[in-house]
N, C-alpha and C. Protein backbone atom coordinates (compact mmCIF):
# COMPACT_ATOMS: atom_id res chain seq x y z
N UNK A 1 54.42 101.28 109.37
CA UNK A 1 54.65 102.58 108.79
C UNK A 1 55.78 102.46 107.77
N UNK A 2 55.34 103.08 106.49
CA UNK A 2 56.70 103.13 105.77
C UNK A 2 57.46 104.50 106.02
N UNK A 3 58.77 103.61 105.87
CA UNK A 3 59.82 105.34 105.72
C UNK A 3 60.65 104.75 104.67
N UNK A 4 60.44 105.80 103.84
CA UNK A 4 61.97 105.71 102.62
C UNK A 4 63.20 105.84 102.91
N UNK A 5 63.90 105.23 102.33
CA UNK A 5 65.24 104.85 102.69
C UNK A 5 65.98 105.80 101.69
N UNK A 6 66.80 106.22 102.64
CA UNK A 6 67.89 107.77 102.50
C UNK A 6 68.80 107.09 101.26
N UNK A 7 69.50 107.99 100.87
CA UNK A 7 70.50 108.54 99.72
C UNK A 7 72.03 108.34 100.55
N UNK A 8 72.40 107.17 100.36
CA UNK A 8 73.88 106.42 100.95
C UNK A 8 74.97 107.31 99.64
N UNK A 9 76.00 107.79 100.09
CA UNK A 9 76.80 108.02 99.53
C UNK A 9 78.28 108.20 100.08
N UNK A 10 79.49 108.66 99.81
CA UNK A 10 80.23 108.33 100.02
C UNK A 10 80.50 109.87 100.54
N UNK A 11 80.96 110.27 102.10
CA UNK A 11 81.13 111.80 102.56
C UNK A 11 81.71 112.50 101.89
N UNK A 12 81.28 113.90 101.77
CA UNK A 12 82.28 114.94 101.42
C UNK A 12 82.45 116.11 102.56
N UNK A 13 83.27 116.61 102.34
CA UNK A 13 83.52 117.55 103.60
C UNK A 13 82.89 118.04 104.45
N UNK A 14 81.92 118.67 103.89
CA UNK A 14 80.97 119.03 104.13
C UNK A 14 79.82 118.17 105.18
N UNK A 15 79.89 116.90 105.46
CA UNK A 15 79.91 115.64 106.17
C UNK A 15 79.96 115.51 107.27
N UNK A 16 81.10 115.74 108.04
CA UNK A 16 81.89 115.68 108.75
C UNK A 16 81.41 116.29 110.23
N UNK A 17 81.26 117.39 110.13
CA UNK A 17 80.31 117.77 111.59
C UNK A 17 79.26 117.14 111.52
N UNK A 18 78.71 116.90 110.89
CA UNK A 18 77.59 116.02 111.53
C UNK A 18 78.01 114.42 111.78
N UNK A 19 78.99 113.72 110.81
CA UNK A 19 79.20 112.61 111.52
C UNK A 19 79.59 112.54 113.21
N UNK A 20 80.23 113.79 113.25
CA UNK A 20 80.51 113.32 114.60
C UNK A 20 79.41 113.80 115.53
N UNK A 21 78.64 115.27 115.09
CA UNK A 21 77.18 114.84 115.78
C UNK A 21 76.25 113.40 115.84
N UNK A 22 76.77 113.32 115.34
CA UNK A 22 75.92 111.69 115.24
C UNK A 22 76.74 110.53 116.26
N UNK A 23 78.25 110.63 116.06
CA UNK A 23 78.59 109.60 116.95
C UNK A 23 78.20 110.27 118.69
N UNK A 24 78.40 111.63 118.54
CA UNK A 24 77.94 112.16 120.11
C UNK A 24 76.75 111.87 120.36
N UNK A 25 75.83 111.54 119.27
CA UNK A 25 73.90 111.61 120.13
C UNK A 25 74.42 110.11 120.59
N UNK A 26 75.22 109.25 119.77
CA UNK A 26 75.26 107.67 120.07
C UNK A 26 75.81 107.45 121.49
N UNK A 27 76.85 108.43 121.48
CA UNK A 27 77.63 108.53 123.28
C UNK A 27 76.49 109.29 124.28
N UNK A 28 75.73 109.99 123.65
CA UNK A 28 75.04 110.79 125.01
C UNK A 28 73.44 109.52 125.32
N UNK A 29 73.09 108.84 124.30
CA UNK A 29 72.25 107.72 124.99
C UNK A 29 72.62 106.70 124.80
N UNK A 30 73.95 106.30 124.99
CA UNK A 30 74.24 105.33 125.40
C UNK A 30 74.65 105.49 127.10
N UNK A 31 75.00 106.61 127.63
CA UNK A 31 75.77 106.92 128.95
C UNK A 31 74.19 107.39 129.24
N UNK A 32 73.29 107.85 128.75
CA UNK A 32 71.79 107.61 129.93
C UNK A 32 70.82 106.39 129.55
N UNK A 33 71.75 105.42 129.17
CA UNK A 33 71.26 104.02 129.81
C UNK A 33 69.98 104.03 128.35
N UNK A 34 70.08 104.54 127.12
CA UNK A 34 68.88 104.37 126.16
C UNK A 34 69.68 103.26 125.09
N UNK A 35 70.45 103.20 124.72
CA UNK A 35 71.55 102.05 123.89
C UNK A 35 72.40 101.80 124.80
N UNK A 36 73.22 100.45 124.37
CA UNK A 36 73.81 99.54 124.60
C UNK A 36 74.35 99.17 123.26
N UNK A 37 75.46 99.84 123.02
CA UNK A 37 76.60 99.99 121.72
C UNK A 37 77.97 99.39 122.32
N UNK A 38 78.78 99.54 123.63
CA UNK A 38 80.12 99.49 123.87
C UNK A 38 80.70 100.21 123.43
N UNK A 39 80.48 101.28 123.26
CA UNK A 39 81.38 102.38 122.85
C UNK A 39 81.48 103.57 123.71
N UNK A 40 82.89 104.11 124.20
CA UNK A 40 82.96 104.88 125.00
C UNK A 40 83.42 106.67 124.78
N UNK A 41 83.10 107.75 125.27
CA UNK A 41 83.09 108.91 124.68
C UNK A 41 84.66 109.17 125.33
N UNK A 42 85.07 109.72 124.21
CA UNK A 42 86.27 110.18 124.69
C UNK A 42 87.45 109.45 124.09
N UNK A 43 87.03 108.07 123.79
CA UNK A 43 88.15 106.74 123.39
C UNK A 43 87.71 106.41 121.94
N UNK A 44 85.94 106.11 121.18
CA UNK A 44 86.18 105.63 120.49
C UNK A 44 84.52 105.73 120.22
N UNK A 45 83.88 105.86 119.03
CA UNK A 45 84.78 106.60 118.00
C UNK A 45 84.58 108.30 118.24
N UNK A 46 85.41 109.07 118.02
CA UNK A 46 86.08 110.21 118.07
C UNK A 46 86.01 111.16 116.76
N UNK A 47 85.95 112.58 117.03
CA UNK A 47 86.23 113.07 115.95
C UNK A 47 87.30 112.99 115.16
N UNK A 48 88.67 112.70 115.77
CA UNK A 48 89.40 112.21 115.19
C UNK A 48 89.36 110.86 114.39
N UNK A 49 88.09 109.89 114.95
CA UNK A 49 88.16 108.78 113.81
C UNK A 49 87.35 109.16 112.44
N UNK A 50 86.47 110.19 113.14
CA UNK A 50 85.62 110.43 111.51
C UNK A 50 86.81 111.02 110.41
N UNK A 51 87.79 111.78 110.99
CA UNK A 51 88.63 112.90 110.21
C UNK A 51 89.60 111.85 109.84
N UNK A 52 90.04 110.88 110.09
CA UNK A 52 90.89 109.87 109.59
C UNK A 52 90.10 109.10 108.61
N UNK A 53 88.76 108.57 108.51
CA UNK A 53 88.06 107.81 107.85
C UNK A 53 87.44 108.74 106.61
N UNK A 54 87.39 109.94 106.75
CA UNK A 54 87.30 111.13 105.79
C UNK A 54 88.53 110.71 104.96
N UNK A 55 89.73 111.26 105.27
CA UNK A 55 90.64 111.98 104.79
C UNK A 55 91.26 110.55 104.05
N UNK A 56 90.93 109.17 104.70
CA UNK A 56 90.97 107.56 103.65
C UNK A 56 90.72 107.98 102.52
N UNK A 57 89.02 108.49 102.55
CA UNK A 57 88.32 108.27 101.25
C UNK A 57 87.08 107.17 101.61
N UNK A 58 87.35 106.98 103.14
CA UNK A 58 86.12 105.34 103.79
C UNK A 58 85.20 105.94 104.36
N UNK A 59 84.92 107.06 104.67
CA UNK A 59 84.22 107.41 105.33
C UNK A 59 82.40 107.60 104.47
N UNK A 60 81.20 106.89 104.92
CA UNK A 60 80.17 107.04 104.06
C UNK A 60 79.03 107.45 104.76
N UNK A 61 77.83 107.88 104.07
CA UNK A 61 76.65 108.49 104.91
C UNK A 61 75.71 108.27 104.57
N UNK A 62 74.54 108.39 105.02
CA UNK A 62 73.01 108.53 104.63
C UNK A 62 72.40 109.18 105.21
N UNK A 63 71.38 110.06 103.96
CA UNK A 63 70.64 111.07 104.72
C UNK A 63 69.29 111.04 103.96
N UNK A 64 67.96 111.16 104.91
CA UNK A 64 66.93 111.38 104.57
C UNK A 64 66.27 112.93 105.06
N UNK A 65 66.00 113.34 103.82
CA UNK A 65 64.78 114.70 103.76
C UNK A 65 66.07 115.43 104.76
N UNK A 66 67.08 115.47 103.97
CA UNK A 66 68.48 116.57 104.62
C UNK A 66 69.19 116.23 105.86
N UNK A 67 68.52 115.22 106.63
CA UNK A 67 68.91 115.09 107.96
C UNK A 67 69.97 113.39 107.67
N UNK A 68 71.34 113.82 108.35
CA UNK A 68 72.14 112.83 108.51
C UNK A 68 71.31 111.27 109.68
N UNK A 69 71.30 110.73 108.50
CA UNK A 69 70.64 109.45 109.49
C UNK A 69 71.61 108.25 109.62
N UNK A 70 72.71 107.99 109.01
CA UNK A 70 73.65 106.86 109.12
C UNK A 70 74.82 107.40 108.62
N UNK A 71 75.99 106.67 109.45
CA UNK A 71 77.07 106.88 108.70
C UNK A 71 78.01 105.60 109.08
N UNK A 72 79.09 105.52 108.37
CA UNK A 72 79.77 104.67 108.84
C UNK A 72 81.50 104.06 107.94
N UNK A 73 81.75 103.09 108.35
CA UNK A 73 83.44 103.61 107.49
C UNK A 73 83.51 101.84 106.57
N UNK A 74 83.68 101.90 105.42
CA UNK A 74 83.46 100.69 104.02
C UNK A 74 85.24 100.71 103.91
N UNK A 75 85.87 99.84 104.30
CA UNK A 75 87.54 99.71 103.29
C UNK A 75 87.59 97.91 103.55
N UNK A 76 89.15 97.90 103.39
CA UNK A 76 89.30 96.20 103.40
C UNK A 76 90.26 96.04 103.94
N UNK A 77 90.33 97.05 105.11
CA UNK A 77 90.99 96.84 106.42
C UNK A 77 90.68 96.06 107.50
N UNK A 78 90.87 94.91 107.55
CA UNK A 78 90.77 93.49 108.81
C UNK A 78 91.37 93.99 109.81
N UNK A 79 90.64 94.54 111.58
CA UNK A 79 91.16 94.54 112.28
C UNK A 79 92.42 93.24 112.67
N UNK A 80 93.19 93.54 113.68
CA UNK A 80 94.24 92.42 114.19
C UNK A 80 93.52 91.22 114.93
N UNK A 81 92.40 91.30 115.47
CA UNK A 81 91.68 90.53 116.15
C UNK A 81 90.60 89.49 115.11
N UNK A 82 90.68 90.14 113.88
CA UNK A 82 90.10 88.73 113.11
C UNK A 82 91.51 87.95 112.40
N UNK A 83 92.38 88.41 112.80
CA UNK A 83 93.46 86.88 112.31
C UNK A 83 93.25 85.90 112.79
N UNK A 84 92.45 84.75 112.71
CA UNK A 84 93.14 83.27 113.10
C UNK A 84 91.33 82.82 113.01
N UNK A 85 90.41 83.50 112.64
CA UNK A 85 89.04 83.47 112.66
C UNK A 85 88.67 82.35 111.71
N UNK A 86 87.65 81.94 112.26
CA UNK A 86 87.33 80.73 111.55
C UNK A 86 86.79 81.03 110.27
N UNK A 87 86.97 81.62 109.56
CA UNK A 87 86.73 82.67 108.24
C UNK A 87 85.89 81.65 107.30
N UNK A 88 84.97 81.69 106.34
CA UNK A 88 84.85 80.86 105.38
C UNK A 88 85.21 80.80 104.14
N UNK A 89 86.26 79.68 103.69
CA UNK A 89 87.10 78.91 102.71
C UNK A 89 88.16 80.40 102.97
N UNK A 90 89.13 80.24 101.75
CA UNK A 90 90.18 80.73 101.65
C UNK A 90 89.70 81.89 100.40
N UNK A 91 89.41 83.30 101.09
CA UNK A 91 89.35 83.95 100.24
C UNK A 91 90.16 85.11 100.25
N UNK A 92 91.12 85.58 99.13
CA UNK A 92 91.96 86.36 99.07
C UNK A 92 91.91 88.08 99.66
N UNK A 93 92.50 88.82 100.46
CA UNK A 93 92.11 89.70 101.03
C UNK A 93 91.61 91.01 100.30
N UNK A 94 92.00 90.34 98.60
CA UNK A 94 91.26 91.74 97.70
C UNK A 94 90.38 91.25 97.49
N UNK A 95 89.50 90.17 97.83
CA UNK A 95 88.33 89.90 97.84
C UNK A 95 87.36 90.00 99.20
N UNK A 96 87.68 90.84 99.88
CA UNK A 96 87.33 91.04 101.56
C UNK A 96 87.12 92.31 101.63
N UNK A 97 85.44 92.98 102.04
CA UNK A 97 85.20 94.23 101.98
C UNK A 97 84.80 94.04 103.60
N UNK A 98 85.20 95.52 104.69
CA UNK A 98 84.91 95.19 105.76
C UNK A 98 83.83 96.35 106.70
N UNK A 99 83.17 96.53 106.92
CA UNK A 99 82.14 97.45 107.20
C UNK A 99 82.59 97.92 108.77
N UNK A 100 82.92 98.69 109.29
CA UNK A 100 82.99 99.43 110.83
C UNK A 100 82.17 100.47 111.05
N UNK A 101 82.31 100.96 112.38
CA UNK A 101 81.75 102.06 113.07
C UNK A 101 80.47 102.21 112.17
N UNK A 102 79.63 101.05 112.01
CA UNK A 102 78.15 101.75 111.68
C UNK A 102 77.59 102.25 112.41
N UNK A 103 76.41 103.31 112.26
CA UNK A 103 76.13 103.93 113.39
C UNK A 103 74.57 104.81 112.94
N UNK A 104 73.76 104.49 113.49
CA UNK A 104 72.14 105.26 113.39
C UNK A 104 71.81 105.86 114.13
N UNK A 105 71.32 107.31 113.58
CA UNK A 105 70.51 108.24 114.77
C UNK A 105 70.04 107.98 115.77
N UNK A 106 70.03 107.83 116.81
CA UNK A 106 69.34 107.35 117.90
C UNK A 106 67.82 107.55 117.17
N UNK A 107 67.50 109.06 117.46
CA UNK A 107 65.90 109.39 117.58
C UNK A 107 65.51 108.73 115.30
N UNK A 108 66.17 107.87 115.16
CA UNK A 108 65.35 107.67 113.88
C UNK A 108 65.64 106.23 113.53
N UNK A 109 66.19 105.15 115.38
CA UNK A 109 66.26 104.31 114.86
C UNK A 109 64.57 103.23 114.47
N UNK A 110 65.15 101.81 113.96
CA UNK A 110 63.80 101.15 114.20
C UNK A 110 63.20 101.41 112.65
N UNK A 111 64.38 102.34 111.62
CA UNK A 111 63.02 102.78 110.35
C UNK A 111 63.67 102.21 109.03
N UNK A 112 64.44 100.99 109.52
CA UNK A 112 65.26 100.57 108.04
C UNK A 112 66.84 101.25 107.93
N UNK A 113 67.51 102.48 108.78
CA UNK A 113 68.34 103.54 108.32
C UNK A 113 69.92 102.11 108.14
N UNK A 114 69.86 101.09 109.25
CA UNK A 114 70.86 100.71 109.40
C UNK A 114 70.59 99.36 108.32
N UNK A 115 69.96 98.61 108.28
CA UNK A 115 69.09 97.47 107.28
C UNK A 115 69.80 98.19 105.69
N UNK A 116 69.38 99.55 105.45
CA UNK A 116 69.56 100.16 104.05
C UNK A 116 71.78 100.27 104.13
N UNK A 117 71.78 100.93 104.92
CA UNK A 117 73.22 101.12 104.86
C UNK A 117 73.89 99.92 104.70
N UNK A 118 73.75 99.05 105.33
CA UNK A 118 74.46 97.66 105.37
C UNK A 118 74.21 97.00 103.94
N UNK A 119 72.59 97.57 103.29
CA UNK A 119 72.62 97.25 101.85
C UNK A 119 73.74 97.37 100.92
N UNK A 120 73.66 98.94 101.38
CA UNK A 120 74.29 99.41 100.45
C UNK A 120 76.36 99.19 100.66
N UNK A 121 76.27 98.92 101.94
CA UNK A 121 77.80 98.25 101.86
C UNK A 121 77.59 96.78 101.08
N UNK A 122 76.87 95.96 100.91
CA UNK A 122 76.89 95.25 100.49
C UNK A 122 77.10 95.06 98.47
N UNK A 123 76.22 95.88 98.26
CA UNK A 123 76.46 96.83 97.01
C UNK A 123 77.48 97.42 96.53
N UNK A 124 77.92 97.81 97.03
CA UNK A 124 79.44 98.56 97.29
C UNK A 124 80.51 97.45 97.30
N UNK A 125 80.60 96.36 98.32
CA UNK A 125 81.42 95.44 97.69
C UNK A 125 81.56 94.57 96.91
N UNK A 126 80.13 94.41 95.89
CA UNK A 126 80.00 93.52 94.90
C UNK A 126 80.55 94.51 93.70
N UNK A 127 80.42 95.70 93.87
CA UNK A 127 80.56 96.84 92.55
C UNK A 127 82.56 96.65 92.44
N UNK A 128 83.21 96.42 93.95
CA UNK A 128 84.57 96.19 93.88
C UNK A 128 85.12 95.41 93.97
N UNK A 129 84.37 94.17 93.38
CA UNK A 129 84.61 92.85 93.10
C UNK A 129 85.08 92.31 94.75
N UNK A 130 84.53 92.14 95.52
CA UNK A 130 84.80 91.66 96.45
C UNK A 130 83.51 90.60 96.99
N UNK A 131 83.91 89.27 97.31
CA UNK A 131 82.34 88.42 97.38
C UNK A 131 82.33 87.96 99.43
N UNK A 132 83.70 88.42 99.79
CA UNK A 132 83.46 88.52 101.72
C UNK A 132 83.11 89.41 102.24
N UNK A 133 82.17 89.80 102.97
CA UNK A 133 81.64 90.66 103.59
C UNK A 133 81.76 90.66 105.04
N UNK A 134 82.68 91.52 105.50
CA UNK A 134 83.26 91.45 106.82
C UNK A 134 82.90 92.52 107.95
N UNK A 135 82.57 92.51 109.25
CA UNK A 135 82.13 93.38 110.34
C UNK A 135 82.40 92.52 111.43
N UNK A 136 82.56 93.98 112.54
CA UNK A 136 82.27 93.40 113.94
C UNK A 136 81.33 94.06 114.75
N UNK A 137 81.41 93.66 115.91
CA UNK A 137 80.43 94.50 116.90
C UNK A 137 80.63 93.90 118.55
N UNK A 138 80.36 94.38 118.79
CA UNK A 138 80.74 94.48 121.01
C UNK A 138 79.60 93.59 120.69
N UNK A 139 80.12 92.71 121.96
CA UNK A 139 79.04 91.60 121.98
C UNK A 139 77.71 91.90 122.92
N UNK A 140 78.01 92.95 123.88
CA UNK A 140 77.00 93.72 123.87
C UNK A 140 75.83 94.38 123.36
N UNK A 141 76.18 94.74 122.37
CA UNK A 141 75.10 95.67 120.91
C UNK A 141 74.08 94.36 120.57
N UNK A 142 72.72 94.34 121.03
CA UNK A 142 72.56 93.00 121.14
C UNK A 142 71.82 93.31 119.85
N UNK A 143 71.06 94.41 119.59
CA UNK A 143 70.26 95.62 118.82
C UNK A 143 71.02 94.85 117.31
N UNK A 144 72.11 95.20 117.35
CA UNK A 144 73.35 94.78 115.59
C UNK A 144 73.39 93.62 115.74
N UNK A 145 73.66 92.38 116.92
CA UNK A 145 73.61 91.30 116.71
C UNK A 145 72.48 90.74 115.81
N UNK A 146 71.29 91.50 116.11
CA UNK A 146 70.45 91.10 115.99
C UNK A 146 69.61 90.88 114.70
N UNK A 147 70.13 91.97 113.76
CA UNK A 147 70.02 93.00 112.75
C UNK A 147 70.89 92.33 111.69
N UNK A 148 71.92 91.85 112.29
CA UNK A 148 73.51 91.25 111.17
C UNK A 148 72.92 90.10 110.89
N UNK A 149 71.89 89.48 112.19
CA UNK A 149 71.85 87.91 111.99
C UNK A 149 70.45 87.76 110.89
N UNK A 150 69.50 88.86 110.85
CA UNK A 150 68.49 88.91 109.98
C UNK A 150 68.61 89.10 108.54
N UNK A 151 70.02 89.84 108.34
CA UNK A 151 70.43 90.31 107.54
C UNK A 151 71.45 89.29 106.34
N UNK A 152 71.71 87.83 107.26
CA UNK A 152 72.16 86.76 106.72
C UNK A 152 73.71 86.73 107.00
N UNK A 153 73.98 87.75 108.37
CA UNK A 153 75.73 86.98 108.69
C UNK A 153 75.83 86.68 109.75
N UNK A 154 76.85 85.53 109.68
CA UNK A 154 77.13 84.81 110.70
C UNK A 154 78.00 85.30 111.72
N UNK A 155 77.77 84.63 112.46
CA UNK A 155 78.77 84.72 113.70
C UNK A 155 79.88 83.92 113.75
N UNK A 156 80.92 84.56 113.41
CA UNK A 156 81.86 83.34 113.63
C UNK A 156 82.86 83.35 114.37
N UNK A 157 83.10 84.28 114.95
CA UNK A 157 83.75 84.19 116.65
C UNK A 157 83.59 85.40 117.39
N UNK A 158 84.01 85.12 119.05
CA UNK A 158 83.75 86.14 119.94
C UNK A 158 85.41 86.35 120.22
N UNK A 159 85.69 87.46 120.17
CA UNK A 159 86.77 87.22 120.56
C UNK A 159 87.64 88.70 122.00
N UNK A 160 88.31 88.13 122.55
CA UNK A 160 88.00 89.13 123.75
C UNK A 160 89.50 90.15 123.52
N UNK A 161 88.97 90.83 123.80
CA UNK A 161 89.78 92.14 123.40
C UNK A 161 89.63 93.06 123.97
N UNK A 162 91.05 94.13 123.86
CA UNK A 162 90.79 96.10 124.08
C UNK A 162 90.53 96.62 122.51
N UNK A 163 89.37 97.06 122.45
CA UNK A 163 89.14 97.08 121.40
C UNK A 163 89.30 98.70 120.53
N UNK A 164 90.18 99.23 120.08
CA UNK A 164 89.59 100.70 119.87
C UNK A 164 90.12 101.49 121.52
N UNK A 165 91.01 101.11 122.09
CA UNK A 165 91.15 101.57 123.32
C UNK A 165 90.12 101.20 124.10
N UNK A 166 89.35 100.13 124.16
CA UNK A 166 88.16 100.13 125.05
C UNK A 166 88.52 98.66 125.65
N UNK A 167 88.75 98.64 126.90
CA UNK A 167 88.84 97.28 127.54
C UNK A 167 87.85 96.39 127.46
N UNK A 168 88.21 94.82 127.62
CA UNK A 168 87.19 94.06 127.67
C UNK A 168 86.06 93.74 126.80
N UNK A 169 86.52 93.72 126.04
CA UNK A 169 84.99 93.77 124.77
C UNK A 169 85.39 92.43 124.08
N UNK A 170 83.74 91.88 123.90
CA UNK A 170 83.93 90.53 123.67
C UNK A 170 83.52 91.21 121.95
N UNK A 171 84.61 90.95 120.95
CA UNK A 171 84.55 91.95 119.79
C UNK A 171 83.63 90.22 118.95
N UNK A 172 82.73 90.64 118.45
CA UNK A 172 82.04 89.60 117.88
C UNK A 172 82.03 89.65 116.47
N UNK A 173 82.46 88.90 115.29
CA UNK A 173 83.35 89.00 114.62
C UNK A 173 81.95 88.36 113.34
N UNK A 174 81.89 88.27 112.48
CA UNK A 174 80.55 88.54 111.24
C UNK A 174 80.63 88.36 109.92
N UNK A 175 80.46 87.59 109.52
CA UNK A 175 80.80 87.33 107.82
C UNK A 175 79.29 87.11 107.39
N UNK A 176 79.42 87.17 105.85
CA UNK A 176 78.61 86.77 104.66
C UNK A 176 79.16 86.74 103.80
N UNK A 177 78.93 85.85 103.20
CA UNK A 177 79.47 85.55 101.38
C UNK A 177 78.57 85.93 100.14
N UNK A 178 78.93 86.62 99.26
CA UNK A 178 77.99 87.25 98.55
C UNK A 178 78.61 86.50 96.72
């Protein structure tokens, strides 16, 4: 089946309740056992992270035929847990774009929504001269492992952590060079 791939842009205010409707459908099937994300309601991510990732200027979205289908946060902020990563060659940190909290409708995954977004971060950091392409993910999310690795990035460490306030997460750490 084809589905067209939504209109990625960068949030405006207007945004915002629904991002965090969106991170809640992600917390309400993940806690009845339908995903497996590592992410916990209450700790992370939060309306308070959308309203901080807003108010950056990082905060981005996609929507098809009006309905919010992806969102997620684009800067070249390296968590503390990729210092010492087996990174590839020596590339300067204004050359390092880093992708977080991606995140797809539950009821519209499976249709390209997360494949297109990750495009378009990719797009996005070639437009700001940046050629590292950086993410993580709970080593859990086997779904994004899976998706990052089709998508042409590597794995290049697991590393164990509280991640985001969330204990125990083996934070699995993701490059591509563009």
């Amino acid at each position: 089946m084809y589905y067209p791939l939504p209109m990625f842009r960068k949030a405006e205010a207007d945004d915002i309740e629904a991002v965090c409707r969106l991170y809640d459908s992600i917390h309400s099937a993940e806690e009845a056992g339908l995903l497996t994300i590592g992410w916990k309601r209450g700790v992370y991510p939060t309306d308070e992270t959308v309203r901080k990732a807003f108010a950056a200027g990082e905060l981005f979205v996609g929507y098809d035929d009006g309905i919010l289908v992806a969102a997620g946060v684009i800067n070249r902020k390296q968590v503390d847990a990729y210092a010492g990563a087996p990174w590839s060659g020596d590339v300067p940190e204004s050359e390092v774009m880093v992708l977080h909290t991606l995140a797809v409708l539950p009821s519209a995954s499976r249709r390209g929504y997360g494949r297109g977004f990750v495009s378009f971060y990719e797009s996005y950091a070639r437009k700001h001269g940046c050629r590292a392409l950086r993410m993580d993910t709970n080593s859990r999310n086997a779904a994004a492992r899976s998706l990052y690795a089709k998508l042409g990035y590597r794995e290049v460490a697991i590393v164990p952590t509280v991640f985001n306030g969330i204990e125990g997460v083996g934070l699995v750490l993701l490059e591509k060079m563009i």
